[in-house]
Every structure is written in C-alpha cells, then in structure tokens.
N, C-alpha and C. Protein backbone atom coordinates (compact mmCIF):
# COMPACT_ATOMS: atom_id res chain seq x y z
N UNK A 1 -66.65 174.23 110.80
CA UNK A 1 -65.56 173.48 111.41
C UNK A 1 -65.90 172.01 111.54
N UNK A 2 -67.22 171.95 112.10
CA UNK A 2 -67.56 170.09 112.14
C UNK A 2 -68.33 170.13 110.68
N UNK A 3 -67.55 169.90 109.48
CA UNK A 3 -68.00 169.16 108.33
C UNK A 3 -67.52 168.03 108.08
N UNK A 4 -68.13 167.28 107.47
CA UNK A 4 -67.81 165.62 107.17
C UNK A 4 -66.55 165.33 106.54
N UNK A 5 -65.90 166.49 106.36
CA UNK A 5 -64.98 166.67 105.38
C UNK A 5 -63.68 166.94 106.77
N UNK A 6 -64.13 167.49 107.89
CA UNK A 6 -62.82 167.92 108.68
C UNK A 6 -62.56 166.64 109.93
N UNK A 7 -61.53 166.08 110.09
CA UNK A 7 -61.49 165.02 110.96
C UNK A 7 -61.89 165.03 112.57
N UNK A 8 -62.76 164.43 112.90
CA UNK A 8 -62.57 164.76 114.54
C UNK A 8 -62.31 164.10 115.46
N UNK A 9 -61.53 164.33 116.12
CA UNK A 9 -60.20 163.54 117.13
C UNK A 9 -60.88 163.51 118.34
N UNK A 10 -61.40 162.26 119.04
CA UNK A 10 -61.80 161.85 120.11
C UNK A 10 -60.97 161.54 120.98
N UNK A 11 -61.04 161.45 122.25
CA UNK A 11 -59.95 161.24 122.94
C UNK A 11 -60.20 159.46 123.20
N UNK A 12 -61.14 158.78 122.76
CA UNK A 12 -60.99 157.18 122.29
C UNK A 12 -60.47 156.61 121.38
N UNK A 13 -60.15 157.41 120.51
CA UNK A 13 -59.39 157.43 119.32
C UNK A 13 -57.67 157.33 119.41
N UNK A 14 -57.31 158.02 120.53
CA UNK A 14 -56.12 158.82 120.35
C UNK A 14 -55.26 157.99 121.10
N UNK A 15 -53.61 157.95 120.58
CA UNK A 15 -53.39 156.95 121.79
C UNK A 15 -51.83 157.92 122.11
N UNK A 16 -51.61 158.25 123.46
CA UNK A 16 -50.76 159.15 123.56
C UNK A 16 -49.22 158.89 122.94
N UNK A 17 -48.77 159.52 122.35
CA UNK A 17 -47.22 159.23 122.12
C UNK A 17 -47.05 158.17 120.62
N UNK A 18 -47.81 157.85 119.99
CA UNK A 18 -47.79 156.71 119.14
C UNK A 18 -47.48 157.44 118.32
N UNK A 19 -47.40 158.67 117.93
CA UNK A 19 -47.05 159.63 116.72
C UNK A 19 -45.39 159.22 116.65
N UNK A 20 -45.11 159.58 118.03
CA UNK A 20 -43.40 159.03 118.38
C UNK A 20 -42.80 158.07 118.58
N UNK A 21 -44.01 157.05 118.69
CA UNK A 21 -43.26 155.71 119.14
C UNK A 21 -43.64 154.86 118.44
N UNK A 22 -43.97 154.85 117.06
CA UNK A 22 -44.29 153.80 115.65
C UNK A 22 -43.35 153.61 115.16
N UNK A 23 -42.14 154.09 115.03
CA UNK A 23 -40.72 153.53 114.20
C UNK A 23 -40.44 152.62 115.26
N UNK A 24 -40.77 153.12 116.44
CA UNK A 24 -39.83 152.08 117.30
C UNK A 24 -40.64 150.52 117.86
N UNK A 25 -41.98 150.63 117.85
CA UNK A 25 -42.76 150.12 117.48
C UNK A 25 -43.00 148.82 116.96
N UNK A 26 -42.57 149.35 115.71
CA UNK A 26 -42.03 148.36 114.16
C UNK A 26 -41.03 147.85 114.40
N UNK A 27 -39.74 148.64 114.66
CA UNK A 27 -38.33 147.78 115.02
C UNK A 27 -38.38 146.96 116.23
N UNK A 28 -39.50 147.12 117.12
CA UNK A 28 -39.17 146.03 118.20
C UNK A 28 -39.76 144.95 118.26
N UNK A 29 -40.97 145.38 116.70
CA UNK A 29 -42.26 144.59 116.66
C UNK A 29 -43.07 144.11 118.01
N UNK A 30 -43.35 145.32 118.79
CA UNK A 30 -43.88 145.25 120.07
C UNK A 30 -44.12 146.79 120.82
N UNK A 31 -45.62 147.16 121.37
CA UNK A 31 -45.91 148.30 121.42
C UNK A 31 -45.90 147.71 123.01
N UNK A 32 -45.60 148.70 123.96
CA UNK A 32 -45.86 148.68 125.28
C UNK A 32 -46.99 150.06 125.75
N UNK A 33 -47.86 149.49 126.11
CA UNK A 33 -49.01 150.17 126.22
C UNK A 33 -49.08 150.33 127.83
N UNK A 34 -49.47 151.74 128.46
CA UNK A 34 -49.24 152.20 129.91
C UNK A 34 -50.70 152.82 130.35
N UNK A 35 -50.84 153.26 131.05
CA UNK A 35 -52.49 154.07 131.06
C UNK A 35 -51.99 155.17 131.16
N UNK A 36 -50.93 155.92 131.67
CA UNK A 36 -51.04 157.33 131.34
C UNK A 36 -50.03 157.83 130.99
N UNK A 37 -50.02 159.10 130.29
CA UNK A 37 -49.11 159.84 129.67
C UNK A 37 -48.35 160.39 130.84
N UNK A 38 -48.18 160.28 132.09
CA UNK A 38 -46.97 160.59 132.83
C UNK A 38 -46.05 159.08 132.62
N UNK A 39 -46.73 157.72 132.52
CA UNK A 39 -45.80 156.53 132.04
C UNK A 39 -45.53 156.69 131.09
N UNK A 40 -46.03 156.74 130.45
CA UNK A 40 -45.62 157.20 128.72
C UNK A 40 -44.63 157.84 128.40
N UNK A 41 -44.16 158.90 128.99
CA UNK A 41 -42.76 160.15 129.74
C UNK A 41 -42.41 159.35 130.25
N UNK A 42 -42.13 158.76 131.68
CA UNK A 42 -41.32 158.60 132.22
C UNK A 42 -40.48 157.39 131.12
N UNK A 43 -41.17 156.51 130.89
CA UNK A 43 -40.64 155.04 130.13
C UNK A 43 -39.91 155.27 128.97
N UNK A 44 -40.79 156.49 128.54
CA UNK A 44 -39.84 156.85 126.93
C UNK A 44 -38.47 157.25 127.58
N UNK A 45 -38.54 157.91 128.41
CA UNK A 45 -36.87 159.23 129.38
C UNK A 45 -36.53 157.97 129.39
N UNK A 46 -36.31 156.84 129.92
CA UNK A 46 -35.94 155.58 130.12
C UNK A 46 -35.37 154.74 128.99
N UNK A 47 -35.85 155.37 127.58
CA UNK A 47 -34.90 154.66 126.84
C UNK A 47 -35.90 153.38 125.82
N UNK A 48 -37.29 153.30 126.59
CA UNK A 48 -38.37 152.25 125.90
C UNK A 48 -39.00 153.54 124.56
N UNK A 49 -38.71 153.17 123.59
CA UNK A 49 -39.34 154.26 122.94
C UNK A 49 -40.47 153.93 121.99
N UNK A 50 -40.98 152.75 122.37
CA UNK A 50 -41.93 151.66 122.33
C UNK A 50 -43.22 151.84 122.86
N UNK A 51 -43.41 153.17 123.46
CA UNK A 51 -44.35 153.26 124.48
C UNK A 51 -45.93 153.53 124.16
N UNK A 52 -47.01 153.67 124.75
CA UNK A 52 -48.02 154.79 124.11
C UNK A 52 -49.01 154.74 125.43
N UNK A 53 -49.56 155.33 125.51
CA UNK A 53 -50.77 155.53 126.34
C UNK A 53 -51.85 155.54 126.53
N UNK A 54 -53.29 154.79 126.75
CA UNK A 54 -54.32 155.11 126.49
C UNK A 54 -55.06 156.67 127.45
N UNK A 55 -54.19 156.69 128.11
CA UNK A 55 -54.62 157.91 128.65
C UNK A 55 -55.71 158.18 129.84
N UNK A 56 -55.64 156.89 130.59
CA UNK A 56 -57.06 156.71 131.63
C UNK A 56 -57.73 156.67 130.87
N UNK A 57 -58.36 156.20 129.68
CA UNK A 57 -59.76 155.92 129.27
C UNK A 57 -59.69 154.38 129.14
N UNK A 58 -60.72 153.69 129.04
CA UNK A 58 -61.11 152.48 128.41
C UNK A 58 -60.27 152.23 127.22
N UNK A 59 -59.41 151.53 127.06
CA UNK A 59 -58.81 150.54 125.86
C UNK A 59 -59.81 150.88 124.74
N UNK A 60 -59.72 151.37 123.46
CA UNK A 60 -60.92 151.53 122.51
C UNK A 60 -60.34 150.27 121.35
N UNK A 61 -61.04 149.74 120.80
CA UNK A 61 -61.29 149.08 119.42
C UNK A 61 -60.00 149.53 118.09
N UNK A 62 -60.66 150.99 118.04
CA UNK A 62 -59.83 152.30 117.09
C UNK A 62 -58.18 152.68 117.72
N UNK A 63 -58.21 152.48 119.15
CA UNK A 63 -56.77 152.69 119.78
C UNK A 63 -55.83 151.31 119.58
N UNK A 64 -56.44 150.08 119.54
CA UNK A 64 -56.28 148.69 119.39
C UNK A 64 -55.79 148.43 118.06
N UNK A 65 -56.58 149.34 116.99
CA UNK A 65 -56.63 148.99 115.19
C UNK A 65 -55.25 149.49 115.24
N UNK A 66 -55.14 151.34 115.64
CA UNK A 66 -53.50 151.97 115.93
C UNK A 66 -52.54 151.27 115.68
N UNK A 67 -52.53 150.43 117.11
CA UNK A 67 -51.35 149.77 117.46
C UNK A 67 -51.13 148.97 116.66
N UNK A 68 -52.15 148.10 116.15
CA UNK A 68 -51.95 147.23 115.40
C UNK A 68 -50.97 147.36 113.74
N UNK A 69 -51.39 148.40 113.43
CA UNK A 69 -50.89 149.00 112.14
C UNK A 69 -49.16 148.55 112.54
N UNK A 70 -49.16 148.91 113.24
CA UNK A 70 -47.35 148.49 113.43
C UNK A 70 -46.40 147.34 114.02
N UNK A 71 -47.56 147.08 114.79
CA UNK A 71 -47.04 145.38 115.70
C UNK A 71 -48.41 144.96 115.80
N UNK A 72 -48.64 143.51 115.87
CA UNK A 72 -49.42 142.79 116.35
C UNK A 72 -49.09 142.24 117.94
N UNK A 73 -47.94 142.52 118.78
CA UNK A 73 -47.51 142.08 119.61
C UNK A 73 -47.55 143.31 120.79
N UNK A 74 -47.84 142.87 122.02
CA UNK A 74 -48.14 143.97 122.56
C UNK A 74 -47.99 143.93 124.27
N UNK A 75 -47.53 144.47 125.11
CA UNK A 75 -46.78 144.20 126.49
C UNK A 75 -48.08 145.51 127.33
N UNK A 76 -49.14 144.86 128.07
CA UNK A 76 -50.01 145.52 128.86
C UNK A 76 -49.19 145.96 130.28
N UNK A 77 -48.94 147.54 130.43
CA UNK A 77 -48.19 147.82 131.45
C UNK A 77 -48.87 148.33 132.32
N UNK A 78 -49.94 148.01 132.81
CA UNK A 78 -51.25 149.43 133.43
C UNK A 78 -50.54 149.41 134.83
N UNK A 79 -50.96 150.12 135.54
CA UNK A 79 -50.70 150.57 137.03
C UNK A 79 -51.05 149.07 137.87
N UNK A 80 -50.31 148.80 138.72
CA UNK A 80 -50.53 147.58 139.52
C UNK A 80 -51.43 147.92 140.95
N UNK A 81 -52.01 148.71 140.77
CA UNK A 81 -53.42 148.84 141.68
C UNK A 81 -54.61 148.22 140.96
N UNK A 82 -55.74 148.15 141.83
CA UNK A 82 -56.44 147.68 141.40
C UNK A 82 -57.35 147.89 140.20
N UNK A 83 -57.45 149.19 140.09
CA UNK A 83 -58.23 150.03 138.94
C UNK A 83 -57.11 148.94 137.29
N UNK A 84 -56.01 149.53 137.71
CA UNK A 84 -55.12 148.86 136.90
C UNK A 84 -55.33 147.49 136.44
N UNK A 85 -55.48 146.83 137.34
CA UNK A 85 -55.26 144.97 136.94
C UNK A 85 -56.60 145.28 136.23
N UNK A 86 -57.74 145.73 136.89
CA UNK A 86 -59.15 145.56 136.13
C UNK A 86 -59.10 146.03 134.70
N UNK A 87 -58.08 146.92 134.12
CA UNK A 87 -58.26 147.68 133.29
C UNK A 87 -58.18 146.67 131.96
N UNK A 88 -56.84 146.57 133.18
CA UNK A 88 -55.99 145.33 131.83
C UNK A 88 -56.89 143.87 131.40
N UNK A 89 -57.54 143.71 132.62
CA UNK A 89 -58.18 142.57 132.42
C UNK A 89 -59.29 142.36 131.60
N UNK A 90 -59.97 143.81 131.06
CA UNK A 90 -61.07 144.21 129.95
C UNK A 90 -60.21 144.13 128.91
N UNK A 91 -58.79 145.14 128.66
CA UNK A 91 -58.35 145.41 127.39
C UNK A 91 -57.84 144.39 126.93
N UNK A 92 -57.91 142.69 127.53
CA UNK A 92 -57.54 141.54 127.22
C UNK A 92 -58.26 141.32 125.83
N UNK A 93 -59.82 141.18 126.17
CA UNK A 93 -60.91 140.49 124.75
C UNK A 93 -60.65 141.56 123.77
N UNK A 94 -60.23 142.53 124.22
CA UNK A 94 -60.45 143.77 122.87
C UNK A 94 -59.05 143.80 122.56
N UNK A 95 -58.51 143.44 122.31
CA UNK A 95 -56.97 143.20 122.08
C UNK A 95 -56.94 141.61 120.90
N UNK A 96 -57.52 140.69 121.82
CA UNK A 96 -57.39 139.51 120.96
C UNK A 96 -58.56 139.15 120.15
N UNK A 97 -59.51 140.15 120.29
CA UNK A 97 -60.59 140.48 119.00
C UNK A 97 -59.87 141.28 117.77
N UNK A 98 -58.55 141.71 118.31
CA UNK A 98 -58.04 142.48 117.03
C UNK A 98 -57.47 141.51 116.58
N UNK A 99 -56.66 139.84 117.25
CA UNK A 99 -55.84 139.17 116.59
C UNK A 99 -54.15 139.63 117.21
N UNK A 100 -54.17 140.36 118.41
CA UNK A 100 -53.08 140.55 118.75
C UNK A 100 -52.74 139.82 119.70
N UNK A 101 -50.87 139.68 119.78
CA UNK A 101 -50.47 138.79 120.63
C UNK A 101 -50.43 139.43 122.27
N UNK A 102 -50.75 138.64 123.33
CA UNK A 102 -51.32 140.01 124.61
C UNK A 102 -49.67 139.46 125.84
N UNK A 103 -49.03 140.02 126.48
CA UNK A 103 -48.77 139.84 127.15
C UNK A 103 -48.58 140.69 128.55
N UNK A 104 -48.89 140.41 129.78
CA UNK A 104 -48.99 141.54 130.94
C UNK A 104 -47.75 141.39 131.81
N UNK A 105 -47.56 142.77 131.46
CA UNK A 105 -46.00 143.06 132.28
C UNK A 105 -47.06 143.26 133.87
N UNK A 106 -45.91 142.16 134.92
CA UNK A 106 -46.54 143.01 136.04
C UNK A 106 -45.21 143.62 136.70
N UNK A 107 -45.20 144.59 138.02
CA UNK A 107 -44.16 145.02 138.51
C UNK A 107 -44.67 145.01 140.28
N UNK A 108 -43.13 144.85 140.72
CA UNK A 108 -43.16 144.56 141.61
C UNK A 108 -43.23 145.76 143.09
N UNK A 109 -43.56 145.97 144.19
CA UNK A 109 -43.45 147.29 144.98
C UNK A 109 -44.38 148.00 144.50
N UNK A 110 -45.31 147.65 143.78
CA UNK A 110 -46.57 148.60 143.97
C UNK A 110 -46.41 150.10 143.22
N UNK A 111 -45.22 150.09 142.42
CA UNK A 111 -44.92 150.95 141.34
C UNK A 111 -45.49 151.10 139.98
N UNK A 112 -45.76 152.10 139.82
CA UNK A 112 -46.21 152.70 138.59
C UNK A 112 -45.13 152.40 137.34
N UNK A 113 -45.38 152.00 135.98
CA UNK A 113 -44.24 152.27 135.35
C UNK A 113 -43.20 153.22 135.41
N UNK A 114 -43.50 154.69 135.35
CA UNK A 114 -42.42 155.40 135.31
C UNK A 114 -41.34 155.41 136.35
N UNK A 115 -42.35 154.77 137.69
CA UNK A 115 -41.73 154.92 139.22
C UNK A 115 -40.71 154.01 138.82
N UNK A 116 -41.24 153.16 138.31
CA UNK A 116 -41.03 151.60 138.27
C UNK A 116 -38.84 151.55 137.72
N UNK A 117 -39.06 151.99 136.74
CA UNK A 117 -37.72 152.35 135.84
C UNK A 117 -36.77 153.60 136.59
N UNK A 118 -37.44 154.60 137.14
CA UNK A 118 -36.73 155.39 138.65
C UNK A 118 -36.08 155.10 139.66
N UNK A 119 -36.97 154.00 139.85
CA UNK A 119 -36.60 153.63 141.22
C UNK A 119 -35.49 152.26 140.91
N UNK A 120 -35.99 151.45 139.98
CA UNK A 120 -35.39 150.20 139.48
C UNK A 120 -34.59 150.17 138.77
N UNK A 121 -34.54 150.97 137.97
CA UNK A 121 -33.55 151.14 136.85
C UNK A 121 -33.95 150.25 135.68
N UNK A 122 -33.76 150.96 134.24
CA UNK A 122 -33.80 150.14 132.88
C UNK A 122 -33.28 148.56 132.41
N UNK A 123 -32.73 148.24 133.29
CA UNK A 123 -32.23 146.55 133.32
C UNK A 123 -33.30 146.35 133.79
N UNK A 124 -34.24 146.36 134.99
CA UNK A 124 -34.93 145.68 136.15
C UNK A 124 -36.00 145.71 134.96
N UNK A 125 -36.18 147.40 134.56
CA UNK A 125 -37.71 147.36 133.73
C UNK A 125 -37.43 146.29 132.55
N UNK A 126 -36.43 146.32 131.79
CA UNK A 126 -36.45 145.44 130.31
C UNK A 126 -37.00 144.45 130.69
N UNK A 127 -36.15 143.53 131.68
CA UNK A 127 -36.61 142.32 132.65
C UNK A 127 -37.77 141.70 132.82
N UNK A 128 -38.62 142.95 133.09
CA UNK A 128 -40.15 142.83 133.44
C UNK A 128 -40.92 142.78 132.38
N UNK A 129 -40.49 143.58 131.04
CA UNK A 129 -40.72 143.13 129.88
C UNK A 129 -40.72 142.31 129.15
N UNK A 130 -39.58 141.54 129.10
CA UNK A 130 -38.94 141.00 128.59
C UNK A 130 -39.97 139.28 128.84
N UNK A 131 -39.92 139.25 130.25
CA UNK A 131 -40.26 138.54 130.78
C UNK A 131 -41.95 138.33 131.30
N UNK A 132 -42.38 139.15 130.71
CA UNK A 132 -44.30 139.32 130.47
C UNK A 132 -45.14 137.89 130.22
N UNK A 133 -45.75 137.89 131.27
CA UNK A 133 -46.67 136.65 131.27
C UNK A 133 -47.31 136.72 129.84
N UNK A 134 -47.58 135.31 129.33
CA UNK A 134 -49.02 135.61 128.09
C UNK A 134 -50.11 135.70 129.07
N UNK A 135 -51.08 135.89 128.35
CA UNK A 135 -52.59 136.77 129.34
C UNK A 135 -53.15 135.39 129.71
N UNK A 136 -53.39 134.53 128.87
CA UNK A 136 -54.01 133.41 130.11
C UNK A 136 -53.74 132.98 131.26
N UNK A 137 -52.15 132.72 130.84
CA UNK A 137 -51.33 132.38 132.50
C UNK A 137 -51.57 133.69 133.37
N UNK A 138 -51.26 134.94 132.84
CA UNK A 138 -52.03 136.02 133.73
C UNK A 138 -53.44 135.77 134.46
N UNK A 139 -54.14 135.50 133.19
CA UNK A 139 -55.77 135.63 133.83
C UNK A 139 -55.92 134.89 134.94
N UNK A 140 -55.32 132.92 134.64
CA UNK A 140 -54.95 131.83 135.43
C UNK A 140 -54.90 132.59 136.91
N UNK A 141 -53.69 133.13 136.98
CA UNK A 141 -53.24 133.76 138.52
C UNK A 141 -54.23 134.67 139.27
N UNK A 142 -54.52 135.31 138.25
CA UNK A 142 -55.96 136.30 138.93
C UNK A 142 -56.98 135.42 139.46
N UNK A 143 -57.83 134.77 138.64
CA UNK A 143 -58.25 133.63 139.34
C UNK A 143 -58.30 132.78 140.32
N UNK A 144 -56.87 132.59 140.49
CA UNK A 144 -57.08 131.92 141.74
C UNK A 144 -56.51 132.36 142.77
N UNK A 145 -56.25 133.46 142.59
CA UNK A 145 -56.16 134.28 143.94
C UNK A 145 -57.57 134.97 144.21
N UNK A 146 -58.67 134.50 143.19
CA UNK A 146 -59.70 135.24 144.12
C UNK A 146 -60.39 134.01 144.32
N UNK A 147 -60.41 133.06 144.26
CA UNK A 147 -61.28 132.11 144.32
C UNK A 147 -60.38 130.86 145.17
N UNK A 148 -60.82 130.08 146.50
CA UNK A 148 -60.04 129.60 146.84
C UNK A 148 -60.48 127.76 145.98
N UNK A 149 -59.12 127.14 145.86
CA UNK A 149 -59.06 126.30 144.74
C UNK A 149 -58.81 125.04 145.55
N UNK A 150 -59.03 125.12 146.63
CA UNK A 150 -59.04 123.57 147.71
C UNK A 150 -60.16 123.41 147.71
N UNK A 151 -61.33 124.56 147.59
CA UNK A 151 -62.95 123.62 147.19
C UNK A 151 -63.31 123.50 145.70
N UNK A 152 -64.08 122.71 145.68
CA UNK A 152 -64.63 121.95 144.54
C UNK A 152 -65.41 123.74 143.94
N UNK A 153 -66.40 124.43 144.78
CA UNK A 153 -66.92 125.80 144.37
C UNK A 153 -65.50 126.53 143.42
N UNK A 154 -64.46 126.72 144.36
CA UNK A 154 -64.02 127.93 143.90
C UNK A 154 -62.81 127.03 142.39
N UNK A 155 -62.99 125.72 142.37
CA UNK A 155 -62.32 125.51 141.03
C UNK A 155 -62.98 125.32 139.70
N UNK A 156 -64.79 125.35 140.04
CA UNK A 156 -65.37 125.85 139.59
C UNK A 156 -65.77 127.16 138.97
N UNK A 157 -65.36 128.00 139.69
CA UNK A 157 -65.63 128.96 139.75
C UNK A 157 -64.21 129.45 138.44
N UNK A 158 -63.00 129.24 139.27
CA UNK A 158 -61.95 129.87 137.92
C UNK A 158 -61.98 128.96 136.53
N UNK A 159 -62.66 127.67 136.64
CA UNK A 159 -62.58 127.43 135.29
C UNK A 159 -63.96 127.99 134.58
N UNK A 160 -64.84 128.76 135.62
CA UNK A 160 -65.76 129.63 135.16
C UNK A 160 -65.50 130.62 133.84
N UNK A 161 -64.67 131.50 135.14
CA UNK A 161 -63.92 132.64 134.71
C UNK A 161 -63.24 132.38 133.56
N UNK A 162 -62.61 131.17 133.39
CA UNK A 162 -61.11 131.17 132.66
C UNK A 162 -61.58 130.57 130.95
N UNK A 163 -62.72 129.73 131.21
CA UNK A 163 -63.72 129.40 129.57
C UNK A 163 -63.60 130.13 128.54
N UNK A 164 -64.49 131.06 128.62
CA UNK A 164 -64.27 132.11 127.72
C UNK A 164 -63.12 132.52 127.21
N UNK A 165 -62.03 132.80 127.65
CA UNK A 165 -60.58 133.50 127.64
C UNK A 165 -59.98 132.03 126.49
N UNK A 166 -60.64 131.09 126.78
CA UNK A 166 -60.00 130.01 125.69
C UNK A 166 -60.77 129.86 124.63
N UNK A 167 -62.01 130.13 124.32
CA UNK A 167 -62.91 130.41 123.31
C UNK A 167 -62.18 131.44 122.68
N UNK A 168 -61.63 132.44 123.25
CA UNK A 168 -61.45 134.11 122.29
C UNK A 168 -60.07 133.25 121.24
C-alpha cells in the first residue's frame, strides 16, 4: 500500500473543500481561506463558494502551491481570537513567498466566519470581503496596538516588526 508508486495524502497537504471550490475560485479569481471546515460549511451554505480550509493546521507551502493553481489572490478569514490573528499573521510570509496577493478579512463581534454570515447575513459578509485590508496595513494595525507609539521604544519597536514584511 505505501509504494512510491501510491500517493500519500497528508493532512498538510490537503486543503478542505478546494476539490469544490476551484471553479469558483477561478471565476472570482480569489480563494477565501478559513481555518476550519465547520467555516468552510457554513460560508459555502452562504453562497461564497470560494471557500477552503486549512483545517487547524499550520498554513503549509503545498496548501499555498493549491491555491495558487487557481488564483493568485487570496482573502485570510481565520477566527478573530487570538490563536486566529496569530495564525494569519505566520500564513502572511508563506503566502507572499508563493507570490500571492494577501488580504485579511477581519470581522466584527468576535464571530467566527460561519457565525459571522448567520448572524450578519451575506451582504454584511461580502462587505467584509470585499473590503479586506492588504496585509501590511493589517500587520501596521497589529503593531501598534501592541506597542505603544507615543514613545520613541515602542515606534521602534513596530518599525521593528514591520521591516521585514517590506523586504518579503
């Protein structure tokens, strides 16, 4: 069964729903990427059929190449907790190491995507899409909400942070 000859499907590899959501994908020229396959459901029921999932794992390289095959353009939807923002904030360099365009949907009320389109309805979500920071001005905001920017340290500090992100 494991011969070099039979494929084997990692779950870093795999990106949920992309089997179903590559025509749509292509026609929107834009993949919206969620962390889990309950967003992935709920957003598709919603009418985004654009969707895919990494599935709670780490953003992979091989899940990144995926997406790419069909859009270079790409709307980061992760959970707006904290695990979330961090997630997104890794799958930034590995995203624009592929050459893709990054933008981070955030949402408002502390909702999950699927909640998010439930509770809000498909106008509110497009909206939030639609309207997706690019990732620097993202990163920008992260920054200086952790670092206070009335001292000389902490504007140091985010143009620390923020260097690199203009190198990539």
């Amino acid at each position: 069964l494991n011969s070099p000859e039979t494929p084997i499907y990692k779950k870093s590899h795999v990106l949920y729903n992309l089997h179903r959501a590559k025509e749509a994908v292509r026609k929107e020229d834009r993949a919206i990427l969620v962390e889990g396959y309950m967003d992935a459901i709920g957003v598709t029921a919603a009418g985004f059929l654009n969707v895919v999932a990494s599935c709670g794992t780490a953003l992979t390289a091989h899940q990144v190449q995926a997406i790419k095959r069909h859009s270079h353009r790409i709307a980061v939807n992760f959970d707006p907790d904290t695990a979330g923002a961090n997630a997104a904030e890794r799958s930034i360099d590995l995203l624009l190491a592929e050459g893709m365009q990054v933008r981070i949907v955030e949402l408002d009320g502390e909702l999950d995507p699927d909640e998010y389109c439930k509770q809000r309805g498909v106008a509110a979500y497009r909206e939030r899409i639609d309207g997706a920071k690019a990732y620097f001005y993202w990163l920008a905001d992260r920054a200086r909400a952790k670092h206070d920017t009335r001292t000389s340290e902490g504007k140091v500090a985010v143009l620390n942070f923020l260097l690199p992100k203009v190198q990539t």
